[in-house]
Protein backbone atom coordinates (compact mmCIF):
# COMPACT_ATOMS: atom_id res chain seq x y z
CA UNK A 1 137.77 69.04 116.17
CA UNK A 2 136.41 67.84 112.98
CA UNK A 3 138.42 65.28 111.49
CA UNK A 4 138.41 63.62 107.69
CA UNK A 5 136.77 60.74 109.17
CA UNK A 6 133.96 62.35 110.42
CA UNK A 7 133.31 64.40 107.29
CA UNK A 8 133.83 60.49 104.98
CA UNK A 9 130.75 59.27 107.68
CA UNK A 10 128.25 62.55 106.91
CA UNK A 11 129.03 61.70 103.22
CA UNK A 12 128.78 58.25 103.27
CA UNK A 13 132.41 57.98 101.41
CA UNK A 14 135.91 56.79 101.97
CA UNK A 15 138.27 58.75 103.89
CA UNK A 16 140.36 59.22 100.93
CA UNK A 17 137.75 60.44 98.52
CA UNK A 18 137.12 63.08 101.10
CA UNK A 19 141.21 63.88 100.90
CA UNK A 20 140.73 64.14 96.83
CA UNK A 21 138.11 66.35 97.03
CA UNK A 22 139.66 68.76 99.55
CA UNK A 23 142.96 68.50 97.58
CA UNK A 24 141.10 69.42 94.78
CA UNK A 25 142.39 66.41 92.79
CA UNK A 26 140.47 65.51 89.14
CA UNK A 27 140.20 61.71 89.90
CA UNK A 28 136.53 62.96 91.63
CA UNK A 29 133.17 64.25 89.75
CA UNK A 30 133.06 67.99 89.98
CA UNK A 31 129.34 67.10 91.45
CA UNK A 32 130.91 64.81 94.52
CA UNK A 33 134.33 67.38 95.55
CA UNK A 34 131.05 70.55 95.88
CA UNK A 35 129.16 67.91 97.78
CA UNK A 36 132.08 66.79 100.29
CA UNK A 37 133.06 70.60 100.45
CA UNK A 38 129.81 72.05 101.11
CA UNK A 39 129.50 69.28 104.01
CA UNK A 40 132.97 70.26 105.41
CA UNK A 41 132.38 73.83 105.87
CA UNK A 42 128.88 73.18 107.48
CA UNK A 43 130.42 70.82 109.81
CA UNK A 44 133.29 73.38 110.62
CA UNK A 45 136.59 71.47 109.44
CA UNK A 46 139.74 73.24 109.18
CA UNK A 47 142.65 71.71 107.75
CA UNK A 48 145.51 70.82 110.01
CA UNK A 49 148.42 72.74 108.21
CA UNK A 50 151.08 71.43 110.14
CA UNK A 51 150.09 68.02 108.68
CA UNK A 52 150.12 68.96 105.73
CA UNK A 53 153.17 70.93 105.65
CA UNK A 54 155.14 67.72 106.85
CA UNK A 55 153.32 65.85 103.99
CA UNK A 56 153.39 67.87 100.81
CA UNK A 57 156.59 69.71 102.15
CA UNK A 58 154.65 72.85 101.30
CA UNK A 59 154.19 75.41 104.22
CA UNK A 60 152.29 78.12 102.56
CA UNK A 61 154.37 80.61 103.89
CA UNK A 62 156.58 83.22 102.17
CA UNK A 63 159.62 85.25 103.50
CA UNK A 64 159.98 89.28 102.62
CA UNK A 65 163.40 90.37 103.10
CA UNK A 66 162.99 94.43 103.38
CA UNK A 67 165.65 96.94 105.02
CA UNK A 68 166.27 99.84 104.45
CA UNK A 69 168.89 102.42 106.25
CA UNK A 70 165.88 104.72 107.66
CA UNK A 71 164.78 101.43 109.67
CA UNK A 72 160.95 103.26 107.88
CA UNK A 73 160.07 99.35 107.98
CA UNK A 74 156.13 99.56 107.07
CA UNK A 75 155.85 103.03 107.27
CA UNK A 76 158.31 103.47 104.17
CA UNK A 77 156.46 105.68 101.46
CA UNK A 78 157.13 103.52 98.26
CA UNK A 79 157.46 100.03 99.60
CA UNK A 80 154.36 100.19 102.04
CA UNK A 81 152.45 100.10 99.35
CA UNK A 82 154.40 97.41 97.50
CA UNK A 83 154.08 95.65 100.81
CA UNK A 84 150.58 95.77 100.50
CA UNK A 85 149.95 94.73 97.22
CA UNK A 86 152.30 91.63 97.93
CA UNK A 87 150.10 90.84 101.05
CA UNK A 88 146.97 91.14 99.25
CA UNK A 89 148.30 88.90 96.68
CA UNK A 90 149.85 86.09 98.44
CA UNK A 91 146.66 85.75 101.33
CA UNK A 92 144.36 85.55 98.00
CA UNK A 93 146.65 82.66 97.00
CA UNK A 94 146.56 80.82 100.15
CA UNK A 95 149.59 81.89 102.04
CA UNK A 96 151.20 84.02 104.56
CA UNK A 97 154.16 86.26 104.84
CA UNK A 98 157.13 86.44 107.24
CA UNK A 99 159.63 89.10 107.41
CA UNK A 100 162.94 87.86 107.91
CA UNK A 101 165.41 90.65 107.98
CA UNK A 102 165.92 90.27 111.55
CA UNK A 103 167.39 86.81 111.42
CA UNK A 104 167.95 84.21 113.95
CA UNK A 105 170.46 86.50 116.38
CA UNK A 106 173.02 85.79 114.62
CA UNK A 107 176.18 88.29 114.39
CA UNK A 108 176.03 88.31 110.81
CA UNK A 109 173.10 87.15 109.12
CA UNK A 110 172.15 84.35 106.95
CA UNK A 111 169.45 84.32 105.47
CA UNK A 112 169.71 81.04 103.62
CA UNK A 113 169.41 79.40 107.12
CA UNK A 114 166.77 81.60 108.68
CA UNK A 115 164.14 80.20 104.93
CA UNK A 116 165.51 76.55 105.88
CA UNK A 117 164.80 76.83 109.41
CA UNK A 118 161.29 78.31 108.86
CA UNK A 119 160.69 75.87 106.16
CA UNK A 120 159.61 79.18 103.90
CA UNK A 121 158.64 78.28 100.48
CA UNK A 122 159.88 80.98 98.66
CA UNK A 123 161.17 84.56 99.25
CA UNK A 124 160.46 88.35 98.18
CA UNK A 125 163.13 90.89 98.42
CA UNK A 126 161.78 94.03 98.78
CA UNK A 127 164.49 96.70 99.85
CA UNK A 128 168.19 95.43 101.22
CA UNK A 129 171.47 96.52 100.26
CA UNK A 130 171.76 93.51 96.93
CA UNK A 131 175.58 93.73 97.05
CA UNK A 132 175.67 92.09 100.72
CA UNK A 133 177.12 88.40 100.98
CA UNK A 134 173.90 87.28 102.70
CA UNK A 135 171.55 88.92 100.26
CA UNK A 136 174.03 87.33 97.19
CA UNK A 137 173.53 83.87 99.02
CA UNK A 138 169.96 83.70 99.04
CA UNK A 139 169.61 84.89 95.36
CA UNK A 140 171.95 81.75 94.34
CA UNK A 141 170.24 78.84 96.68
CA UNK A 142 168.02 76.59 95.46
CA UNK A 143 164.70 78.52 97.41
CA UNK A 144 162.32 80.14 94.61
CA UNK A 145 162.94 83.91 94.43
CA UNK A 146 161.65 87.39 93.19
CA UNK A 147 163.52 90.85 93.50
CA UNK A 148 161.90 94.22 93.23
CA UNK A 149 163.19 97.04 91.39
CA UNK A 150 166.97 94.85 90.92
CA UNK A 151 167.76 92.09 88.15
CA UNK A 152 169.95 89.41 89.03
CA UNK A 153 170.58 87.18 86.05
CA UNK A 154 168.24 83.82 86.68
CA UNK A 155 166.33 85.60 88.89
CA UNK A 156 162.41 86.33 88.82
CA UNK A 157 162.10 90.56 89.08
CA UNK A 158 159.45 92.79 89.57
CA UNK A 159 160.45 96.46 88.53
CA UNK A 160 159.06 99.76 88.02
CA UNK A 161 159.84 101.28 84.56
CA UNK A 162 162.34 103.76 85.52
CA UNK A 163 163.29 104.49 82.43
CA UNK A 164 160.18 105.83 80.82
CA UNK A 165 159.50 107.23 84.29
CA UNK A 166 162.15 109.41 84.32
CA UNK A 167 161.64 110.14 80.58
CA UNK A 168 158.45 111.47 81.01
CA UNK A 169 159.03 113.86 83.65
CA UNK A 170 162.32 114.77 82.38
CA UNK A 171 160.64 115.66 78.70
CA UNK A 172 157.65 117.19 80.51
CA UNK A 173 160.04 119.52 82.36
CA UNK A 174 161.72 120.62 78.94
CA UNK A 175 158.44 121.31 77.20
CA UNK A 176 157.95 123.82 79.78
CA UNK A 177 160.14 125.76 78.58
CA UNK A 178 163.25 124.69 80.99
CA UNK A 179 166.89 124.17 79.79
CA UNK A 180 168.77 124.83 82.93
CA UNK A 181 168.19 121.65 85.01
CA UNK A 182 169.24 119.93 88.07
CA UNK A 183 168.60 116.63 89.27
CA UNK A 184 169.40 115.50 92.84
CA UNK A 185 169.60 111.85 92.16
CA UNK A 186 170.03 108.85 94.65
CA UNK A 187 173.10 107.06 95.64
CA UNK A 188 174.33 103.92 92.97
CA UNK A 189 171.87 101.58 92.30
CA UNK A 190 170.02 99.97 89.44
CA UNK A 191 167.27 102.52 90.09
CA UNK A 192 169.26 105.05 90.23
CA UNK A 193 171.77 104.40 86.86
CA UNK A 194 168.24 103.73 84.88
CA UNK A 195 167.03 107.17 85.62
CA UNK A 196 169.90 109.11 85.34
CA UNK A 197 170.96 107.53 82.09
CA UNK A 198 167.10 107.86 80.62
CA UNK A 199 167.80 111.99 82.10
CA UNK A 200 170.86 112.79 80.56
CA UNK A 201 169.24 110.77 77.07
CA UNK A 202 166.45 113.24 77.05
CA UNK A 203 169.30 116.33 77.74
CA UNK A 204 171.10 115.38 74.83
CA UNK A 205 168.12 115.08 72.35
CA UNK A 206 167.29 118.52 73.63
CA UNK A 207 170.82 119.72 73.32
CA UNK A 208 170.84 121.14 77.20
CA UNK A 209 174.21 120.44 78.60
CA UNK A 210 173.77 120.04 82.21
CA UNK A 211 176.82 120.92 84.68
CA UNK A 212 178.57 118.61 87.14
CA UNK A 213 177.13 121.55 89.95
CA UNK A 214 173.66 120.52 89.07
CA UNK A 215 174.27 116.57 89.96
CA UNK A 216 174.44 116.34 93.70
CA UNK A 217 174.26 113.11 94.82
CA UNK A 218 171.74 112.05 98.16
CA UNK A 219 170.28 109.03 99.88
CA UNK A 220 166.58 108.62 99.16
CA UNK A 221 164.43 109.92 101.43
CA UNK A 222 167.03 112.15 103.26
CA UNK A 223 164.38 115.38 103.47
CA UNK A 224 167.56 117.27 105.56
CA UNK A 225 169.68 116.02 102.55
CA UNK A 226 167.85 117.01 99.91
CA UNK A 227 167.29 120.50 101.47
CA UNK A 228 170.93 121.25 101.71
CA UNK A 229 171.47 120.16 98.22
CA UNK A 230 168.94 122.55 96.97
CA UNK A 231 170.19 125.51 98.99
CA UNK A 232 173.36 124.93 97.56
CA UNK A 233 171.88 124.74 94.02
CA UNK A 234 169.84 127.88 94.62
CA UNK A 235 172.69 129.88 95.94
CA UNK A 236 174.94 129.37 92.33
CA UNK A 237 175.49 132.25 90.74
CA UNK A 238 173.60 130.70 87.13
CA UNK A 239 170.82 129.33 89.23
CA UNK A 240 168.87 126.39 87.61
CA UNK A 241 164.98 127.41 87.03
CA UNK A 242 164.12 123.27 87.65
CA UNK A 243 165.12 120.89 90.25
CA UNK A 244 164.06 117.47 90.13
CA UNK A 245 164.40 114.97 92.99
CA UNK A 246 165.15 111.17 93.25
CA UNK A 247 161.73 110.88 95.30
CA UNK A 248 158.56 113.11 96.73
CA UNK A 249 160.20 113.35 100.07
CA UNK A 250 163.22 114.69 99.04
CA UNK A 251 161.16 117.16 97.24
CA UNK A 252 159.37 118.32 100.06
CA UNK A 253 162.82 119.09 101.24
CA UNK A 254 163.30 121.51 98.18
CA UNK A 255 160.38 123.11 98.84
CA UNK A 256 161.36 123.90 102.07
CA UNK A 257 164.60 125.56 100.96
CA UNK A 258 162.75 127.98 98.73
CA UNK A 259 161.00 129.04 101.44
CA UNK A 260 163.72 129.41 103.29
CA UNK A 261 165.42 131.49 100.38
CA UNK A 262 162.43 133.70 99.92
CA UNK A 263 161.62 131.63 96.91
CA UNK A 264 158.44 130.53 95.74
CA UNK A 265 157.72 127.48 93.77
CA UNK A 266 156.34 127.32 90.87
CA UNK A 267 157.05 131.49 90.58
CA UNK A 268 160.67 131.65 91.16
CA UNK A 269 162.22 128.14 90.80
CA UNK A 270 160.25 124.98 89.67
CA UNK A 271 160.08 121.98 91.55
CA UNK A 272 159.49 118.08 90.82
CA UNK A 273 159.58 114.46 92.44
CA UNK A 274 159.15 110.93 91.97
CA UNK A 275 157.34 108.20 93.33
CA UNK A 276 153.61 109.89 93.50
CA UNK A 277 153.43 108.63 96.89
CA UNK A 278 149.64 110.41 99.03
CA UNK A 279 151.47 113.49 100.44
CA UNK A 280 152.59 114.42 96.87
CA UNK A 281 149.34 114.85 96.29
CA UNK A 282 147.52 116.62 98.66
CA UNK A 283 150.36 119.02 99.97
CA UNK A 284 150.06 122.34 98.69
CA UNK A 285 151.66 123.14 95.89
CA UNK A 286 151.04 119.64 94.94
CA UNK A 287 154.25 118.18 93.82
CA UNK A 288 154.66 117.32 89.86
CA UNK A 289 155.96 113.48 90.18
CA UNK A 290 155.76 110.30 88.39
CA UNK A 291 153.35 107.95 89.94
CA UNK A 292 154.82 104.54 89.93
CA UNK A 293 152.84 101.16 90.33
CA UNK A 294 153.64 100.43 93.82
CA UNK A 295 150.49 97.81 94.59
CA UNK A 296 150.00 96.38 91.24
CA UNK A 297 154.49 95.61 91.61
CA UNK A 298 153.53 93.94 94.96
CA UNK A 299 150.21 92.28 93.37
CA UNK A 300 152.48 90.90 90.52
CA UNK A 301 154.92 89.88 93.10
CA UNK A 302 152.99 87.51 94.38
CA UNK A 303 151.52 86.05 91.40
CA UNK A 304 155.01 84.89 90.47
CA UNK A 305 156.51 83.78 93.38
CA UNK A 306 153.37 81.61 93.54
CA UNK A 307 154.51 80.71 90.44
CA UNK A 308 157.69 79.79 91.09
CA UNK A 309 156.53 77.78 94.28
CA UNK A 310 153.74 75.22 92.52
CA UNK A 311 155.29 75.32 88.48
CA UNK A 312 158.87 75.78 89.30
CA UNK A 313 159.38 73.69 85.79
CA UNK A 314 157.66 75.74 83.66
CA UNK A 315 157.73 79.52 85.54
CA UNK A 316 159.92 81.79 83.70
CA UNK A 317 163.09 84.03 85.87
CA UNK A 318 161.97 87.35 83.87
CA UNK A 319 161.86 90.94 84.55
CA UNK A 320 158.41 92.16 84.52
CA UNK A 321 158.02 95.66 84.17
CA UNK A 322 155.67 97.64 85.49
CA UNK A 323 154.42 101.66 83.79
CA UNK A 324 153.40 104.19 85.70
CA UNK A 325 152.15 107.76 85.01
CA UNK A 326 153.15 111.50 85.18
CA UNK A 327 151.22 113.63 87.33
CA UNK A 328 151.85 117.32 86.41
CA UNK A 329 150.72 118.78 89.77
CA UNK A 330 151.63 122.29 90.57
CA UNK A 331 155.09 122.70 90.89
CA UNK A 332 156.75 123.17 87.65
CA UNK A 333 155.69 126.57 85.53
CA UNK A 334 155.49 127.12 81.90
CA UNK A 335 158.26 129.79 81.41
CA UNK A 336 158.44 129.49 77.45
């Protein structure tokens, strides 16, 4: 194994001007660090991280906290692709991720323990239940933090504009021609107060009321849900000619009761999700949705929880928000 030593004797240098160069530190000539860097790769030296972790206290290695009721885990159909971005992000900066949601076998978990005990340098918290004690401890300890898609005050967040996401499709569903309405939303949340408050906003500067009948309330991603829910809104006797779901899943579900009820979508009842995850796209009809920015929210993830790890003096706690766009697919008609 190639050691600093051996690299200082190819160079003909000291030991610790081969440790500045490889550190990258500016007390060197730009000309020597290439030189002494060009010599260690050739001679095949690798850097012996657990050294270094016990020296610079710095392990390179960041926890993701993700759970979500389904158990999806990397298979989940927004967050995968958050995942992703984050994991692109972080290896490009030099590090490595560990999921910690399992904990240490504990009964209950604690996830402040679990980061000291790996020595992580920082944490992303992807999808958890944010009112839990455990989650609530690990947002107020000390270890550099980022959320995504839920503000904590102090706290670094990543978030999808939900907002203007649910703005556009909801105004994009009116200019259709559509004033009776019905959005199966997702249980409490952030997420889900965001959109439903930017939805009933665009109702009332449209003047459509919109009954308490047409606001059933599901968990994300429950397709069986979401399929009930619709049946139910399709048998009313005042029928809405729009349903709009708290995800592209869910709205596969819908789509599955209007078969079931003879219906056909966009002809008889029109149809829309959220997310813009593949299958929206490709299933036929293709679902109308709002794409959100699920890699570049993981790719920005990382950026800042790098951030927070090597400038934590000078890296702001903000909410960074990320746009996304509407995709009008096939499933909501003109009926004006």
């Amino acid at each position: 194994m190639v050691s600093l030593k051996d690299i200082a004797a190819a160079c003909g240098v000291s030991v610790a001007t081969v440790s500045k160069a490889l550190n990258n530190q500016s007390d060197i000539s730009s000309t020597r660090r290439e030189e002494i860097r060009r010599k260690a790769e050739e001679m095949g030296y690798h850097p012996n991280l657990m050294a270094r972790a016990l020296k610079t206290r710095v392990t390179h290695d960041i926890g993701v906290l993700f759970s979500d009721d389904f158990m999806s885990g990397l298979t989940h159909p927004f967050f995968s692709q958050v995942l992703e971005g984050l994991k692109v992000g972080v290896e490009a900066r030099g590090y490595d991720l560990t999921f910690i949601d399992r904990g240490l076998g504990e009964e209950k978990p604690d996830y402040v323990n679990h980061c000291r005990y790996r020595n992580l340098d920082g944490v992303v918290i992807a999808c958890v239940d944010f009112t839990k004690p455990a989650v609530i401890d690990l947002v107020r300890s000390e270890i550099p933090l980022v959320t995504i898609d839920h503000v904590f005050d102090q706290c670094a967040t990543i978030s999808s504009n939900n907002a203007q996401g649910m703005r556009a499709l909801a105004e994009y569903v009116v200019s259709r021609g559509h004033r009776k309405i019905a959005y199966i939303h997702g249980k409490p949340s952030s997420v889900t107060n965001a959109r439903l408050a930017s939805f009933f906003r665009v109702m009332e500067e449209n003047d459509i009321r919109i009954p308490e009948e047409y606001l059933p309330e599901i968990d994300y991603l429950d397709v069986a849900a979401a399929e009930k829910a619709a049946m139910q809104l399709i048998g009313l006797k005042e029928r809405p000619t729009c349903i709009l779901f708290p995800d592209d899943y869910t709205c596969i579900g819908g789509l599955n009761a209007a078969r079931s009820a003879g219906l056909r979508v966009p002809e008889d009842i029109s149809m829309a999700g959220y997310d813009g995850v593949p299958v929206a796209k490709i299933i036929s009809p293709r679902i109308t949705t709002y794409e959100q920015g699920m890699r570049e929210m993981g790719m920005k993830a990382a950026e800042k929880i790098v951030e927070l790890i090597e400038r934590p003096r000078t890296a702001l706690r903000d909410n960074t928000v990320i746009d996304g766009k509407l995709l009008a697919g096939e499933t909501v008609r003109d009926i004006q």
